[in-house]
PDB file of N, CA and C in Angstrom:
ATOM      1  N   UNK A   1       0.838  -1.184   0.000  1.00  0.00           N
ATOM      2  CA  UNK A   1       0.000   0.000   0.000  1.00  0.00           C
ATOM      3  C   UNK A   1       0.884   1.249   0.000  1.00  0.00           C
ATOM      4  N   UNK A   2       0.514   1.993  -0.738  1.00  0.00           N
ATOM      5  CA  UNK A   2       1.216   3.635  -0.793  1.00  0.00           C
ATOM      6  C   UNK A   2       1.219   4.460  -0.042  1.00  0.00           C
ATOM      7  N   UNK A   3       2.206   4.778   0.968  1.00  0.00           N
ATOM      8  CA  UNK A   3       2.024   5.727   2.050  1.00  0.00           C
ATOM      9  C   UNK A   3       2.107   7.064   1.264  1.00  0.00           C
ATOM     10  N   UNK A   4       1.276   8.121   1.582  1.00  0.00           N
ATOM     11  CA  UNK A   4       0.797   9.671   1.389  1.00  0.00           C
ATOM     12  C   UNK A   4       1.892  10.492   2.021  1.00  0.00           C
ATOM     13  N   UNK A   5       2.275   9.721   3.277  1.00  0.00           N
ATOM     14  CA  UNK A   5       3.248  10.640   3.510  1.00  0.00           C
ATOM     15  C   UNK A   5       4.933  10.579   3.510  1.00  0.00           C
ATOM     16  N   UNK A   6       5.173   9.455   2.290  1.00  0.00           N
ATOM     17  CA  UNK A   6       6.354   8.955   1.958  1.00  0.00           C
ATOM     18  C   UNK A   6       6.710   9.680   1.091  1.00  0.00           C
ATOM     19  N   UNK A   7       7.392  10.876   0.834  1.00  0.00           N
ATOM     20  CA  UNK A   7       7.403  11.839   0.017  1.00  0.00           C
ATOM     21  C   UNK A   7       9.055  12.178   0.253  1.00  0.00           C
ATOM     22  N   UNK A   8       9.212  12.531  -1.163  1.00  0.00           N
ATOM     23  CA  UNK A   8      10.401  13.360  -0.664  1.00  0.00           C
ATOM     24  C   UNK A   8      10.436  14.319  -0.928  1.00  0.00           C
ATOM     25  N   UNK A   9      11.409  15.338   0.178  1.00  0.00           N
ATOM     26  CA  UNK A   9      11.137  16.820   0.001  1.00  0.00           C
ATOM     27  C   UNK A   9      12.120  17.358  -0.017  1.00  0.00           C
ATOM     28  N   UNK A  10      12.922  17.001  -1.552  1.00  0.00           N
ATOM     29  CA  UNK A  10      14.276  17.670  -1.987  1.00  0.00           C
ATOM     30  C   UNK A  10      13.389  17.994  -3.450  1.00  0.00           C
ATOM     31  N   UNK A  11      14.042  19.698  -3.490  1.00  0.00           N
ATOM     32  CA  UNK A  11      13.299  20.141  -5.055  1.00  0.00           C
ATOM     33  C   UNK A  11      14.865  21.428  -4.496  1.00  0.00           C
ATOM     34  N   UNK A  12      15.048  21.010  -6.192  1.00  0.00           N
ATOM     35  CA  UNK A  12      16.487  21.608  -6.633  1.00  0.00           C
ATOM     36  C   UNK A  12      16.432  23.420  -6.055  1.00  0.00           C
ATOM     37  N   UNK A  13      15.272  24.059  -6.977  1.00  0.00           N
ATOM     38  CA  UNK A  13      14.985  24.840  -7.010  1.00  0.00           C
ATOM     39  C   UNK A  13      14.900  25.547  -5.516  1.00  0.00           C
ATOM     40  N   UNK A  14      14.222  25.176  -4.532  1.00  0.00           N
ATOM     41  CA  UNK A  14      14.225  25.995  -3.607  1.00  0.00           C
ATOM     42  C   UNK A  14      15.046  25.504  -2.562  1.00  0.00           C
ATOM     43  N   UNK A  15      16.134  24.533  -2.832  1.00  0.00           N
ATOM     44  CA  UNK A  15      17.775  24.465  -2.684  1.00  0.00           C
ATOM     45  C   UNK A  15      18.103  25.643  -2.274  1.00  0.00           C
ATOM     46  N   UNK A  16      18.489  25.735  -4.105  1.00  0.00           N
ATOM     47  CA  UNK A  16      19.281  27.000  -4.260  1.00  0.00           C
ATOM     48  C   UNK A  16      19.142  28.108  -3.284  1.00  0.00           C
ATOM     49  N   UNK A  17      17.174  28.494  -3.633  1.00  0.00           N
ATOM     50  CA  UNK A  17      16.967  29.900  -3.143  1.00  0.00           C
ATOM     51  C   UNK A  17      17.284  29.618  -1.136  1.00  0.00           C
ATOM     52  N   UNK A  18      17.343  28.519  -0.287  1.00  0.00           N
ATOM     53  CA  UNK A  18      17.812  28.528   0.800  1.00  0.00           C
ATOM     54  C   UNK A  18      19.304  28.617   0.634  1.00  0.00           C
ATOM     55  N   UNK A  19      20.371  28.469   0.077  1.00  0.00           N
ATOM     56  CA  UNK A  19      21.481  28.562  -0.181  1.00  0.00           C
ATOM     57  C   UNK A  19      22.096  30.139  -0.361  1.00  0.00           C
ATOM     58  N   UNK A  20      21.044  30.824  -1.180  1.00  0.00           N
ATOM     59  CA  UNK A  20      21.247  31.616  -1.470  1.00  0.00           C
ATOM     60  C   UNK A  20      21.255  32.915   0.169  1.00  0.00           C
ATOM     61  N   UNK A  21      19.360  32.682   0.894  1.00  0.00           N
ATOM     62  CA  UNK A  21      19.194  33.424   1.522  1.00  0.00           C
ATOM     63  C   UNK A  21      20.034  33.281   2.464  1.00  0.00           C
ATOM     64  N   UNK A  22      21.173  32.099   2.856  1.00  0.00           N
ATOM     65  CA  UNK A  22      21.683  31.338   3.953  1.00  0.00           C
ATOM     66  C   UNK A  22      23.281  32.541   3.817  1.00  0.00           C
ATOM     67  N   UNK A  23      23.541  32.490   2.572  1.00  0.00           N
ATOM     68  CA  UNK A  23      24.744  33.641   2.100  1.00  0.00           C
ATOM     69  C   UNK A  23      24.130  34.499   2.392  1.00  0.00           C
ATOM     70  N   UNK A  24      23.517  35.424   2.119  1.00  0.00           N
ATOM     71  CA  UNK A  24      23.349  36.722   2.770  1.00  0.00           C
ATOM     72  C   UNK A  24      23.050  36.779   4.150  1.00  0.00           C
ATOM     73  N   UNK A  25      22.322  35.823   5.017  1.00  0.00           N
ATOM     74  CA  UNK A  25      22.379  36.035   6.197  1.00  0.00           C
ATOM     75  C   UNK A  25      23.619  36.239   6.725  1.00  0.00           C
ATOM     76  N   UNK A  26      24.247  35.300   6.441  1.00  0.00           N
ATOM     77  CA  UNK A  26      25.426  34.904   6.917  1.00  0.00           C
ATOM     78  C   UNK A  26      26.665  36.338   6.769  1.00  0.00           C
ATOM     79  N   UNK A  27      26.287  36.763   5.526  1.00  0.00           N
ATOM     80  CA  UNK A  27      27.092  38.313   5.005  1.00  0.00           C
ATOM     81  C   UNK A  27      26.576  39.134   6.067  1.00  0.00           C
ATOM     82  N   UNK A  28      25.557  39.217   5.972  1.00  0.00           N
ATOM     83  CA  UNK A  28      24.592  40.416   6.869  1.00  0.00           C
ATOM     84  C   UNK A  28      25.234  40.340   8.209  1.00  0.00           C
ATOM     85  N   UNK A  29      25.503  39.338   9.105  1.00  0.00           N
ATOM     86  CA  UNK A  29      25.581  38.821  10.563  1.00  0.00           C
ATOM     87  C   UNK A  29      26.995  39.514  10.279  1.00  0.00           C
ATOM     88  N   UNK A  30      27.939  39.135   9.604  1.00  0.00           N
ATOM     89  CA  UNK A  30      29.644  39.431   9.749  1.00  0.00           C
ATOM     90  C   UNK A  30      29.705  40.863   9.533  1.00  0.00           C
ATOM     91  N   UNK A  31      28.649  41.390   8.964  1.00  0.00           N
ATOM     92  CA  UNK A  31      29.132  42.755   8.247  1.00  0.00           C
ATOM     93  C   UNK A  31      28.245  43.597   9.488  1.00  0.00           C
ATOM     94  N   UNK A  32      29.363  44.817   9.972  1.00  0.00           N
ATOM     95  CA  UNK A  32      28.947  46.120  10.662  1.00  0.00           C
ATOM     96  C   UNK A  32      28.118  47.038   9.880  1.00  0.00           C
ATOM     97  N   UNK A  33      28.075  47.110   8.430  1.00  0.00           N
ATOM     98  CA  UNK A  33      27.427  48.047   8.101  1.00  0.00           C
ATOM     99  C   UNK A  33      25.806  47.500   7.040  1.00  0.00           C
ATOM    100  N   UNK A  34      25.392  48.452   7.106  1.00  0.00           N
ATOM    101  CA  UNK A  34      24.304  47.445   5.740  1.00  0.00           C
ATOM    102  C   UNK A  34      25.382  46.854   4.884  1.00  0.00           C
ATOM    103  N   UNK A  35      24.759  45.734   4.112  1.00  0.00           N
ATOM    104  CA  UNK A  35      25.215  45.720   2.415  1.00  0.00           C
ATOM    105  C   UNK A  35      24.955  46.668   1.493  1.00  0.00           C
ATOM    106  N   UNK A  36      25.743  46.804   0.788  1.00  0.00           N
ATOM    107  CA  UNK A  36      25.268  47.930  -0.594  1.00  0.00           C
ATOM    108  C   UNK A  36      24.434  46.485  -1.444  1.00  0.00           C
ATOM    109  N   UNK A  37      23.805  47.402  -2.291  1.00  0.00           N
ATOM    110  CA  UNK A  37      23.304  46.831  -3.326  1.00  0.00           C
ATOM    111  C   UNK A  37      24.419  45.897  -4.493  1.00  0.00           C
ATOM    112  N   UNK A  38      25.390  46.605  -4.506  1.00  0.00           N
ATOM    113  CA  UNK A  38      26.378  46.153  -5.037  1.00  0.00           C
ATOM    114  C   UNK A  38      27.134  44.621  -4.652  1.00  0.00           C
ATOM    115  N   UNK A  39      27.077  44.712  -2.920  1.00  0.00           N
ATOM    116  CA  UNK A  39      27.389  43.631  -2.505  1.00  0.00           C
ATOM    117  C   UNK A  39      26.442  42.585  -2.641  1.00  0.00           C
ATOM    118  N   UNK A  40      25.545  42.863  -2.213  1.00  0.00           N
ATOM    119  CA  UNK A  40      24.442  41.955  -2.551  1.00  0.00           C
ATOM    120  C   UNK A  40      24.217  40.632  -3.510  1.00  0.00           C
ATOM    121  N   UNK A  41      24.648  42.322  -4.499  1.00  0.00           N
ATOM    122  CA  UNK A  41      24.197  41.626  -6.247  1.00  0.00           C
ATOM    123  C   UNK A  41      25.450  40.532  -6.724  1.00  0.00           C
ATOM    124  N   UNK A  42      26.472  40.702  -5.761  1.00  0.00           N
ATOM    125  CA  UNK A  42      27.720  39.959  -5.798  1.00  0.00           C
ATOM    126  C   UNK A  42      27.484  38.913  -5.171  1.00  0.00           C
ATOM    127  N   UNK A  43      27.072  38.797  -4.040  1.00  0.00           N
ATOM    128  CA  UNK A  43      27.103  37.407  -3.284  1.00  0.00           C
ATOM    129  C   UNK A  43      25.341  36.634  -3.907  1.00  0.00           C
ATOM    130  N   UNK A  44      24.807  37.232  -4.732  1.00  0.00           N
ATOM    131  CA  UNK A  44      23.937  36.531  -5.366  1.00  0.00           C
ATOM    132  C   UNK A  44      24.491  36.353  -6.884  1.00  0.00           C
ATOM    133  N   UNK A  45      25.310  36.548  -7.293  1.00  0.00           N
ATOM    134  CA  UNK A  45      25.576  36.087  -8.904  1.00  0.00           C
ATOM    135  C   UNK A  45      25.015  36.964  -9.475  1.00  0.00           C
ATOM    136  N   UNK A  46      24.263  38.034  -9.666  1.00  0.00           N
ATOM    137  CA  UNK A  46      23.601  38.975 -10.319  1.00  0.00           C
ATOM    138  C   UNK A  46      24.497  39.533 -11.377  1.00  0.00           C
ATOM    139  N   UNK A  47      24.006  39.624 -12.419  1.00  0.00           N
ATOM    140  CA  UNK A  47      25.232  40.147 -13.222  1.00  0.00           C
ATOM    141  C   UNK A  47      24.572  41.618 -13.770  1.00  0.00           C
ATOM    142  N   UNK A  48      24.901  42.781 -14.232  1.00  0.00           N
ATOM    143  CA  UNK A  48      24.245  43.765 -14.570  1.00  0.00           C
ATOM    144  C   UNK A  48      23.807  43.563 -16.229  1.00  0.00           C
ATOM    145  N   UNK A  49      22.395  44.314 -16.524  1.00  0.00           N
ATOM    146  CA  UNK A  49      21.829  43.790 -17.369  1.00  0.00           C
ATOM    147  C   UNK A  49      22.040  44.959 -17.870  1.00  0.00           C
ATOM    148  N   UNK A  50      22.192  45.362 -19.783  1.00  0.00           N
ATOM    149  CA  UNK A  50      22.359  46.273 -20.549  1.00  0.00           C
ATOM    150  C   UNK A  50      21.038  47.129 -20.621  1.00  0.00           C
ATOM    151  N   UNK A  51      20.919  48.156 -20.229  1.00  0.00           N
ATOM    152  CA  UNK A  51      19.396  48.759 -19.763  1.00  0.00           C
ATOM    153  C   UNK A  51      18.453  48.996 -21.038  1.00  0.00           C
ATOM    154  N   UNK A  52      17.924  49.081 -21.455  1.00  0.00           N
ATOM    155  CA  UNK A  52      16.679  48.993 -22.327  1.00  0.00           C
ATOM    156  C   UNK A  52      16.644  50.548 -22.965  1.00  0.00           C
ATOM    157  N   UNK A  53      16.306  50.962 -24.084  1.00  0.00           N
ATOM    158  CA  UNK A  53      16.598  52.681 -24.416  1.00  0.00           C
ATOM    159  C   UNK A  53      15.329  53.159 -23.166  1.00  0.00           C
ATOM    160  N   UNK A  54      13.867  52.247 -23.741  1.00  0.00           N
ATOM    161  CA  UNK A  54      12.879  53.099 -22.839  1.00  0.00           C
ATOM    162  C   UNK A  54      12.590  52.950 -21.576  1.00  0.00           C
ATOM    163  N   UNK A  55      13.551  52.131 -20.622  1.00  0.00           N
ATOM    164  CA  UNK A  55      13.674  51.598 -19.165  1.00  0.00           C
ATOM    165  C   UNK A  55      14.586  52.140 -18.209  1.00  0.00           C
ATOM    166  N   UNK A  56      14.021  53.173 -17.376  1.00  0.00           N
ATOM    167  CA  UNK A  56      15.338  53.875 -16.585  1.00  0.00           C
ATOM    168  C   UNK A  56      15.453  52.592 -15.781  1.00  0.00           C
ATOM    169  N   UNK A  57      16.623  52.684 -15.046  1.00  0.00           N
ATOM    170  CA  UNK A  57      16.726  51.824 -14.245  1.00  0.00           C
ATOM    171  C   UNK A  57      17.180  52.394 -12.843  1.00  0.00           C
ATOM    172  N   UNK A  58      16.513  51.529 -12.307  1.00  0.00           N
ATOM    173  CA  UNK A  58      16.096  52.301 -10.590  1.00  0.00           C
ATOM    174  C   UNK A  58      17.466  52.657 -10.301  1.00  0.00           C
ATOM    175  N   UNK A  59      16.983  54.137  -9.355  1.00  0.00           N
ATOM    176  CA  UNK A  59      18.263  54.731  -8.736  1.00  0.00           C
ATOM    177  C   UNK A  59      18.947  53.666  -7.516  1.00  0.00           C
ATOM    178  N   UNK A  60      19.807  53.368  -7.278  1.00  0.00           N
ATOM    179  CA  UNK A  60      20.514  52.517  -5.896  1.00  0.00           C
ATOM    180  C   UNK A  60      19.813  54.055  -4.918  1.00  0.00           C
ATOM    181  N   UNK A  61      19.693  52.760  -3.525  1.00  0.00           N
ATOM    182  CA  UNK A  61      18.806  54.015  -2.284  1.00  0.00           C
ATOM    183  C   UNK A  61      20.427  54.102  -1.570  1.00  0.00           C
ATOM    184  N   UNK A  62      20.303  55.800  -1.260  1.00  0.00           N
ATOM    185  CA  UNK A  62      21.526  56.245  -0.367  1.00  0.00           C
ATOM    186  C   UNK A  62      21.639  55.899   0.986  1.00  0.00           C
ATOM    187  N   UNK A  63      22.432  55.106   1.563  1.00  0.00           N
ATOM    188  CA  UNK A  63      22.652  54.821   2.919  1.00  0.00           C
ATOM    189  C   UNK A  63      23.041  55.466   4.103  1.00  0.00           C
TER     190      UNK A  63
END
């Protein structure tokens, strides 16, 4: 008979995104000051995207 609650609960995908939030905590805790946006976008892989002619792209907020 098929147990309902024999499941497994590994999904790649929200792996990552705990992996991910686990690095920035972890940045956040060591670091005295905020992160910049900059750092951020670094310890997430973010790479900067070539902006669009009709798309400003948001100002970074001053700290």
């Amino acid at each position: 008979m098929h147990d309902q609650f024999d499941v497994t609960l590994e999904d790649d995908d929200l792996l990552g995104e705990v992996e991910l939030t686990t690095t920035l905590i972890i940045a956040a805790s060591e670091s005295d000051e905020h992160l910049s946006q900059a750092e951020i976008d670094r310890l997430l892989g973010v790479t900067p995207v070539a902006p669009k002619d009709d798309v400003p792209l948001p100002r970074p907020r001053e700290e």
